[in-house]
N, C-alpha and C. Protein backbone atom coordinates (compact mmCIF):
# COMPACT_ATOMS: atom_id res chain seq x y z
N UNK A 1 28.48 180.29 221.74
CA UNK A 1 27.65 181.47 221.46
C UNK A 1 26.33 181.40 222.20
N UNK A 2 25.43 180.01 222.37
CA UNK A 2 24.53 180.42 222.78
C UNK A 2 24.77 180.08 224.45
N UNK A 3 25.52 179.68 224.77
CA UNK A 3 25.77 179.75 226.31
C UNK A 3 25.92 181.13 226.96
N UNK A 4 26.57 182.09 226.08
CA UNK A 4 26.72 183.38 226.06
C UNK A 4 25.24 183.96 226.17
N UNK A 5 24.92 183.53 225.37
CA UNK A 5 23.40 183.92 225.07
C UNK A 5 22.68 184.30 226.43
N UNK A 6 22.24 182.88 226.62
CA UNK A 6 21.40 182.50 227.83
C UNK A 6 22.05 183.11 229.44
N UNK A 7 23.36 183.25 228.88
CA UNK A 7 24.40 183.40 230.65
C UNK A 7 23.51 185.19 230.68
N UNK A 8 23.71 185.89 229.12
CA UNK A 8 23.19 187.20 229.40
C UNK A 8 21.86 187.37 229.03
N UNK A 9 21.12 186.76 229.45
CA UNK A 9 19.28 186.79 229.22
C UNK A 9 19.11 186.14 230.90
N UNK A 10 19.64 185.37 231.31
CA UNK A 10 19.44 184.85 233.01
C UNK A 10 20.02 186.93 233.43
N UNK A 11 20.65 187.19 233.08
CA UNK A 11 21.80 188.02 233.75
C UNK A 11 20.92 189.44 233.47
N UNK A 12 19.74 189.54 232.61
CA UNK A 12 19.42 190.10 232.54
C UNK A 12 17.53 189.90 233.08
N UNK A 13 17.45 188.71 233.62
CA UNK A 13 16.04 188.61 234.13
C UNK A 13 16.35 188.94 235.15
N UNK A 14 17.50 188.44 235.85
CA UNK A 14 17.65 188.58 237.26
C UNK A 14 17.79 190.15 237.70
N UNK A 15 18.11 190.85 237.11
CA UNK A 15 18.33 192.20 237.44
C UNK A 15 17.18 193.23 237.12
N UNK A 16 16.38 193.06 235.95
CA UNK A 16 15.10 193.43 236.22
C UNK A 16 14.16 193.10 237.08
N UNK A 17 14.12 191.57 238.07
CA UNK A 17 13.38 191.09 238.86
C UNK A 17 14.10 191.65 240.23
N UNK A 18 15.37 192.08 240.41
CA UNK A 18 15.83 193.07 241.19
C UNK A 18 15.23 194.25 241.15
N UNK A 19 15.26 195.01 240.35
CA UNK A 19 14.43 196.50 240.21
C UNK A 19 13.52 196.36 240.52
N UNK A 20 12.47 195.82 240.03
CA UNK A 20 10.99 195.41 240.29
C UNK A 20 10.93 195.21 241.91
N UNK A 21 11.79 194.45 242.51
CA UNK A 21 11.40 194.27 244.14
C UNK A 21 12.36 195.70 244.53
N UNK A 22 12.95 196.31 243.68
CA UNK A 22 13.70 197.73 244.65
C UNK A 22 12.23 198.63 244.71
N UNK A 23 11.64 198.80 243.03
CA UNK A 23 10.74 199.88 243.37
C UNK A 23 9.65 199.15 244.32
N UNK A 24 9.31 197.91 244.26
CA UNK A 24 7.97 197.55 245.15
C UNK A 24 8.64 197.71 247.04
N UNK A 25 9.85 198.28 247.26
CA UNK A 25 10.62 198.56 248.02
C UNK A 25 9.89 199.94 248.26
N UNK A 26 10.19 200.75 247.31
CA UNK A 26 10.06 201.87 247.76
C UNK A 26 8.83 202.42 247.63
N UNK A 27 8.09 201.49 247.18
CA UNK A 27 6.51 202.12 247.04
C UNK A 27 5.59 201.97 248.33
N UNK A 28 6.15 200.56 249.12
CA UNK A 28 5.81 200.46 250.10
C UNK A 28 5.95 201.26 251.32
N UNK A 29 7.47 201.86 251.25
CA UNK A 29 8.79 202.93 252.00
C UNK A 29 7.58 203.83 251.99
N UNK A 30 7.34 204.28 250.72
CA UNK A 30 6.71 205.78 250.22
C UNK A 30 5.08 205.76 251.33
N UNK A 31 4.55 204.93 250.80
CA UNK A 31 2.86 204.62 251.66
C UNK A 31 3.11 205.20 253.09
N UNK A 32 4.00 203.80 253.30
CA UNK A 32 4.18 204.02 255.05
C UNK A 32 4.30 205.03 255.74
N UNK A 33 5.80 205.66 255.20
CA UNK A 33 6.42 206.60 255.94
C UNK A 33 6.88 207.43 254.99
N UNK A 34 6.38 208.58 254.79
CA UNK A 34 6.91 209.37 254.11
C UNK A 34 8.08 210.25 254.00
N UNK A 35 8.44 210.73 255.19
CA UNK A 35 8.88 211.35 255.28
C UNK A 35 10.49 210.63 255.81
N UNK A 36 10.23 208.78 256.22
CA UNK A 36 11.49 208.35 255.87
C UNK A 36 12.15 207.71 254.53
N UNK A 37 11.05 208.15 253.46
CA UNK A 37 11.63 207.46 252.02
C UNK A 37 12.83 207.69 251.76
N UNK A 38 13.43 208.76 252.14
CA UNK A 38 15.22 208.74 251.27
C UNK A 38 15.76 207.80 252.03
N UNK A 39 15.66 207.63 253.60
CA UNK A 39 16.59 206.37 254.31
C UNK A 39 16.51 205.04 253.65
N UNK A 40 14.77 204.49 253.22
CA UNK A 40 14.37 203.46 252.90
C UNK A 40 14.73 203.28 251.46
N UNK A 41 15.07 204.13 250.64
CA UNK A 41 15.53 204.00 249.36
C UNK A 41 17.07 203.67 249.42
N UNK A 42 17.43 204.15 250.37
CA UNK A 42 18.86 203.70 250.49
C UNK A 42 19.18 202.86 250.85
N UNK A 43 18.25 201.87 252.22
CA UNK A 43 18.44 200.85 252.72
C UNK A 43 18.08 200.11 251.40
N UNK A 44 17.05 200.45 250.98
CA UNK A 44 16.75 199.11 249.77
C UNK A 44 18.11 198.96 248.73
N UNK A 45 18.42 200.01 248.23
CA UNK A 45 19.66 199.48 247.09
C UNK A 45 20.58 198.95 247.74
N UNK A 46 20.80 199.18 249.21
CA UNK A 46 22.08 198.44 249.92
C UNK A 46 21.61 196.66 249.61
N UNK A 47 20.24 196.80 249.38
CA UNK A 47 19.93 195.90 249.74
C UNK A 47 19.75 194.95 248.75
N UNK A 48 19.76 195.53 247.54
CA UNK A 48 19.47 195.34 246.38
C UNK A 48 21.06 194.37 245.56
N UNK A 49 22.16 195.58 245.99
CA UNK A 49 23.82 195.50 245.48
C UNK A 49 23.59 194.37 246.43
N UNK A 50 23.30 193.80 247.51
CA UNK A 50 23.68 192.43 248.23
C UNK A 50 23.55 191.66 247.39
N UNK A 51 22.55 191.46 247.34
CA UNK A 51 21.47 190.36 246.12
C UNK A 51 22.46 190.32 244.90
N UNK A 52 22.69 191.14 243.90
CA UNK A 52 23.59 191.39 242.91
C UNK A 52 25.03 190.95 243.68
N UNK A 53 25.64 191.43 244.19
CA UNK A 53 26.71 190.67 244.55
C UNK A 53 27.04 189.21 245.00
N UNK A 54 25.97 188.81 245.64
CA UNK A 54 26.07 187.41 246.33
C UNK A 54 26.17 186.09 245.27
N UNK A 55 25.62 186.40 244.25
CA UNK A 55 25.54 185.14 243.62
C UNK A 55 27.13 185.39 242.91
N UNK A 56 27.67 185.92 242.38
CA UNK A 56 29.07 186.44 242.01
C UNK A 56 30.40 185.82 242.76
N UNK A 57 29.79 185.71 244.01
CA UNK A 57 30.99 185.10 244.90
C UNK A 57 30.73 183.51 245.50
């Protein structure tokens, strides 16, 4: 039970500390270049699902 625990509290830091670097992604995207934020929002979650996938395999 508590291995469970901890497997989904890691499983869940790690993915908020994902979000956190997607939006500091796009806040930066946003400053810079405005008018390329939808590309850079997209590059970031591509970039984001890497990160999320990689440790999985």
């Amino acid at each position: 039970m508590t291995v469970k625990l901890r497997i989904s509290i890691f499983l869940i830091q790690n993915s908020w500390q994902i979000i956190y670097e997607l939006l500091f992604l796009i806040l930066i995207s946003i400053l810079a270049h405005p008018q390329l934020s939808a590309l850079t929002i997209l590059n970031s979650t591509s970039i984001s699902l890497l990160i999320i996938k990689a440790p999985l395999f």
